[in-house]
Structures are given as structure tokens and as C-alpha cells.
C-alpha atoms as a PDB file:
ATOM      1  CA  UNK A   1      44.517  -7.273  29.136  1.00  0.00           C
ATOM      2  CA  UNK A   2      46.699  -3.979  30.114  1.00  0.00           C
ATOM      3  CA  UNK A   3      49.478  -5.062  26.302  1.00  0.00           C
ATOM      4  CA  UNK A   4      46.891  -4.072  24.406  1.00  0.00           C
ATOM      5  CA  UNK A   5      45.609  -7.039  23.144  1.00  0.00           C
ATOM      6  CA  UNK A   6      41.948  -8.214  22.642  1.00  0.00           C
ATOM      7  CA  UNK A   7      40.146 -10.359  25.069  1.00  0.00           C
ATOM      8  CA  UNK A   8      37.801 -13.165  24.156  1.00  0.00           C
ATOM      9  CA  UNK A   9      34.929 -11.402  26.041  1.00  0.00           C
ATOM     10  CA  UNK A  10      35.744  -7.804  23.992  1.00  0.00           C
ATOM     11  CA  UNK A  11      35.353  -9.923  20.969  1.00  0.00           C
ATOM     12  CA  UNK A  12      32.192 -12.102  21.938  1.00  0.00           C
ATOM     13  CA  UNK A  13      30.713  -8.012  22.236  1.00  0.00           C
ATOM     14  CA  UNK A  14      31.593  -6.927  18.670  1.00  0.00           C
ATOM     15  CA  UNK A  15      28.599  -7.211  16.335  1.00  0.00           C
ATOM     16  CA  UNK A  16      28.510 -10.124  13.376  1.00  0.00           C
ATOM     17  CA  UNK A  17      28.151  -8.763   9.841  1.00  0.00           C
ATOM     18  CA  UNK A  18      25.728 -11.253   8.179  1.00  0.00           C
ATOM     19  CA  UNK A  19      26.082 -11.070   4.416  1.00  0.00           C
ATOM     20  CA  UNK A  20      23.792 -10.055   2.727  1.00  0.00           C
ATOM     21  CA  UNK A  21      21.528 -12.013   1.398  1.00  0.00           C
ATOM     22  CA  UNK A  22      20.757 -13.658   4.915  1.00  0.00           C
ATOM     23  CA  UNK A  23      18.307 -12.254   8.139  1.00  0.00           C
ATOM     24  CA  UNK A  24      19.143 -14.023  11.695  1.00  0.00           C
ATOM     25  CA  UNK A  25      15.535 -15.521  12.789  1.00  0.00           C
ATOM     26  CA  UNK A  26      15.979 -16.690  16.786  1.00  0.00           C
ATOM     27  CA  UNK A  27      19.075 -18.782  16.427  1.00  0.00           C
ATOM     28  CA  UNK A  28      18.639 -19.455  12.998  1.00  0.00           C
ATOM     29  CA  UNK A  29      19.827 -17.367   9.926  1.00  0.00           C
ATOM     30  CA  UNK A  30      17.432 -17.703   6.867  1.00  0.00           C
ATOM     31  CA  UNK A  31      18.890 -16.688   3.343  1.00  0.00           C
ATOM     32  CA  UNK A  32      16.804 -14.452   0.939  1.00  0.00           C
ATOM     33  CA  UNK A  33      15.956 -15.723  -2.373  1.00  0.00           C
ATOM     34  CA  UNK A  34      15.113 -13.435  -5.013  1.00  0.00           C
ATOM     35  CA  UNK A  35      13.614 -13.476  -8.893  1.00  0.00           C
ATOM     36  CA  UNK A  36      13.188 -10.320 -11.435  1.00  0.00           C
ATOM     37  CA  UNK A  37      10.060 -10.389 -12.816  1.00  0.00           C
ATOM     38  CA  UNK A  38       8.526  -8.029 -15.500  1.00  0.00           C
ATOM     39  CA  UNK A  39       5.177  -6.499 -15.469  1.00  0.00           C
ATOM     40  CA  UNK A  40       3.725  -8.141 -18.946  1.00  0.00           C
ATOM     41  CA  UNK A  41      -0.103  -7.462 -18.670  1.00  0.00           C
ATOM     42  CA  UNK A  42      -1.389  -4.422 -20.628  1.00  0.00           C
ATOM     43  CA  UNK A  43      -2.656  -2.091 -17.612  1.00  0.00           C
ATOM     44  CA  UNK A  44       0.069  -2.696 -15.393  1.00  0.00           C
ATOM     45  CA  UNK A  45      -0.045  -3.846 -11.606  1.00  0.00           C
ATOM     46  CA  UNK A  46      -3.612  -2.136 -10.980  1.00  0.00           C
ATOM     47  CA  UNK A  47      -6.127  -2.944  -8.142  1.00  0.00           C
ATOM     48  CA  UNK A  48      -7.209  -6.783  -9.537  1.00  0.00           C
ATOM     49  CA  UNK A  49      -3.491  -8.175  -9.946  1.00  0.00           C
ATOM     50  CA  UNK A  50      -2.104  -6.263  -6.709  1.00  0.00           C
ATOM     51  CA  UNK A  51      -5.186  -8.020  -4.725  1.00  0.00           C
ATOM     52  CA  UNK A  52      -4.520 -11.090  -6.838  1.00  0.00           C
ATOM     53  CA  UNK A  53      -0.722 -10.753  -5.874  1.00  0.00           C
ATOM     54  CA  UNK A  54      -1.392  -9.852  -2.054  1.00  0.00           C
ATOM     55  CA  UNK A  55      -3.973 -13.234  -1.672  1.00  0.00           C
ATOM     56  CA  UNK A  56      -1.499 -15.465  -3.118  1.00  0.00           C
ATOM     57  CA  UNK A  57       1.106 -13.693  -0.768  1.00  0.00           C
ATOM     58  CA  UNK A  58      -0.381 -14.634   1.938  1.00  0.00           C
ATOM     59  CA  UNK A  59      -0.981 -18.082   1.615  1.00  0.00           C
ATOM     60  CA  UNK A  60       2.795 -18.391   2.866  1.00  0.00           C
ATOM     61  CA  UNK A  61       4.757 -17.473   6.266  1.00  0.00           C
ATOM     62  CA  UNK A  62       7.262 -15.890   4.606  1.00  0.00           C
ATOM     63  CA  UNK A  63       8.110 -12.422   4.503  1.00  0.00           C
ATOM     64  CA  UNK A  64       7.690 -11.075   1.072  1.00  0.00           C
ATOM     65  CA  UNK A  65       8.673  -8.352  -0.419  1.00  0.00           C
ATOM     66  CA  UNK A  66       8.709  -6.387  -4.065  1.00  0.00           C
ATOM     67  CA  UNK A  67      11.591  -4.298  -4.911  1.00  0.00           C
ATOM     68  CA  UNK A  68      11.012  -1.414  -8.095  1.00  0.00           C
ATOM     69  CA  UNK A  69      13.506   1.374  -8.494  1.00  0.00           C
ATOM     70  CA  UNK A  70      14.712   1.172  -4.462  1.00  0.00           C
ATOM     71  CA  UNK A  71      11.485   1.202  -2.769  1.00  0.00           C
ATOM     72  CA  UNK A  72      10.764  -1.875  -1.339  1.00  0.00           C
ATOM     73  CA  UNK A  73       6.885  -2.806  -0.513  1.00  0.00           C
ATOM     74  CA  UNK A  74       5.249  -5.450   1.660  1.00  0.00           C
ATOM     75  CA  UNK A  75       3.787  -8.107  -1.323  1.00  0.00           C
ATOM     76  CA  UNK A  76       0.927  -9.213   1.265  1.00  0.00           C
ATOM     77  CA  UNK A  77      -0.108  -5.571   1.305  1.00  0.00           C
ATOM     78  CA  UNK A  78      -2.833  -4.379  -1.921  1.00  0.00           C
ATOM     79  CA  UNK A  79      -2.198  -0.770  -0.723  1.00  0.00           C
ATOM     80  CA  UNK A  80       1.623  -1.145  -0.438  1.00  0.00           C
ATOM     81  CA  UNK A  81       1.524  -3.004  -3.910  1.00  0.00           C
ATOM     82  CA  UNK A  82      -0.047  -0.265  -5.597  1.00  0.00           C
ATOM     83  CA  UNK A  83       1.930   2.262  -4.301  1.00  0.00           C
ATOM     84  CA  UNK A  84       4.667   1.049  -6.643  1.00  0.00           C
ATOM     85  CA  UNK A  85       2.933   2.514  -9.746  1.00  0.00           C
ATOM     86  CA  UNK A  86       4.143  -0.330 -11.631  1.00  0.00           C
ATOM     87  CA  UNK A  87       3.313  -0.122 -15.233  1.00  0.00           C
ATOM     88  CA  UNK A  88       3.008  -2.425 -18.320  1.00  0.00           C
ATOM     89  CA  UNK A  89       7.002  -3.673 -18.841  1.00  0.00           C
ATOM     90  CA  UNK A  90       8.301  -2.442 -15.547  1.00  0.00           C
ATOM     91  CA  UNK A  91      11.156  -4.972 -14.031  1.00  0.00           C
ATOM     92  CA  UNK A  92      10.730  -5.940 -10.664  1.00  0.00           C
ATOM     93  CA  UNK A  93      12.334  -7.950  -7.846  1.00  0.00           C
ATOM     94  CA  UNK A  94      10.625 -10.545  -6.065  1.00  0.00           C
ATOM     95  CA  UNK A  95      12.398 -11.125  -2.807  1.00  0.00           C
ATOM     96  CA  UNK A  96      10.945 -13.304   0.064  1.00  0.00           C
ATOM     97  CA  UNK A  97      12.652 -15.063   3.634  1.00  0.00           C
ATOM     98  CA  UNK A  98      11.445 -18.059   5.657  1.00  0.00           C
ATOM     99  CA  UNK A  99      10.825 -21.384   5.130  1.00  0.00           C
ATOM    100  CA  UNK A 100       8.299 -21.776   2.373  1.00  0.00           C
ATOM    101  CA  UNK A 101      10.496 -18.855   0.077  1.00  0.00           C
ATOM    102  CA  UNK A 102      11.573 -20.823  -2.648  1.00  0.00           C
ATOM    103  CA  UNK A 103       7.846 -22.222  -3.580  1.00  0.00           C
ATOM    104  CA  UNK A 104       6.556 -18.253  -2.460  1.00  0.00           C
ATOM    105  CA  UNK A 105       8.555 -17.282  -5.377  1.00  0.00           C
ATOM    106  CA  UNK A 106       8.041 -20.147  -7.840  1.00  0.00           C
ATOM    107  CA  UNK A 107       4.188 -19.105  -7.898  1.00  0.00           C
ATOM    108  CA  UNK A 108       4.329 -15.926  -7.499  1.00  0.00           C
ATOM    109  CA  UNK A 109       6.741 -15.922 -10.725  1.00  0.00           C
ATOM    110  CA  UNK A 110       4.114 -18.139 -12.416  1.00  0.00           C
ATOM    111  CA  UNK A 111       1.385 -14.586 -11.431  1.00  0.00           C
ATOM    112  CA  UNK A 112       3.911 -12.362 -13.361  1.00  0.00           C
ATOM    113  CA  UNK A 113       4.539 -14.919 -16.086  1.00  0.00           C
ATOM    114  CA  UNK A 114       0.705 -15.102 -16.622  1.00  0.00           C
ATOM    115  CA  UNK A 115      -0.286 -11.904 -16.769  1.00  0.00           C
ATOM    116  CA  UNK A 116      -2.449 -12.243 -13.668  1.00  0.00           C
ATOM    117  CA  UNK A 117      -4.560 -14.166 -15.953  1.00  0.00           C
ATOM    118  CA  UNK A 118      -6.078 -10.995 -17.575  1.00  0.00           C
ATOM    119  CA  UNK A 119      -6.652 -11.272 -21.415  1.00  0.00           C
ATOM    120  CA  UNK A 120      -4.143  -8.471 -21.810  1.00  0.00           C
END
């Protein structure tokens, strides 16, 4: 177009802002759900509860992540978990993408919740 207007292919090249809260997957865009949690357990998020957190993790194809003061960590990972430093009372953000995030978060919550099941 030589008036300075804007062609339908010019505009099929300009990127897509996604908001947000969503990640394109293939042709599909997934949104990111997300819970604060607080560390309630006496000692903190040490080796037992981030191997405890990591195995339950797992268990789902989503991706999974902890946010703490703007570092964000892989929750599947025990070494990226710990990393974190997260001590007794520290607030957290659960954050996980995919099909199976809502019930990811729902018992991973329930970890936080109870204390990793440690008596304190």
C-alpha cells in the first residue's frame, strides 16, 4: 500500500501480546493459576519438605513453579526448592500451567497448610 496505510499481511506479522496470566502451548493458550502460601512449619522449607514438595510436584504434567521475593524456582526440582532459603513464616506463590493446574495447586496448598506433616 504506497498511502500509507497498513496491509492485512503487515498486520498478520506483528507479534500478539498475551496477557499475562496466560502461556500459548501449540495452538492452545493455557492460563496460569496461582495461590500464596506461607511457610508454617518450624524449620522452614529444609531438605524433607522440599523433597516432599518436589515428589508431589511431579505427580502432575504441569509446569510448576514457586515464586519468593522475585526469584522464581522449578517446584519439581529439591535443589531449586532449597535454593529459596525459605524460612518459618515466609509467603510464597504457588504458580503452575497445564491441564491438571488447578488440582497441582489444591494439594500442593494442602503440603503448605499441613506443615509437610512435621510435628512442628
Amino acid at each position: 500500500m504506497g498511502d500509507g496505510g497498513v496491509d492485512a499481511e503487515s498486520l498478520e506479522k506483528l507479534p500478539v501480546k498475551k496477557p499475562p496470566n496466560q502461556v500459548d502451548v501449540g495452538m492452545e493458550t493455557l492460563d496460569v493459576v496461582s495461590r500464596k502460601v506461607f511457610v508454617a512449619n518450624e524449620l522452614g522449607l529444609h531438605a524433607r519438605p522440599a523433597a516432599r514438595l518436589a515428589r508431589e510436584a511431579q505427580k502432575y504434567s504441569s509446569r510448576i513453579t514457586l515464586l519468593s521475593q522475585e526469584q522464581e524456582v522449578d517446584a519439581k526440582s529439591i535443589l531449586d526448592l532449597l535454593t529459596l532459603a525459605l524460612g518459618p513464616g515466609c509467603a510464597v506463590e504457588l504458580k503452575a500451567q497445564g491441564e491438571d493446574a488447578q488440582s497441582a495447586l489444591e494439594q500442593l496448598e494442602q503440603l503448605f497448610l499441613n506443615r509437610f506433616e512435621e510435628e512442628r
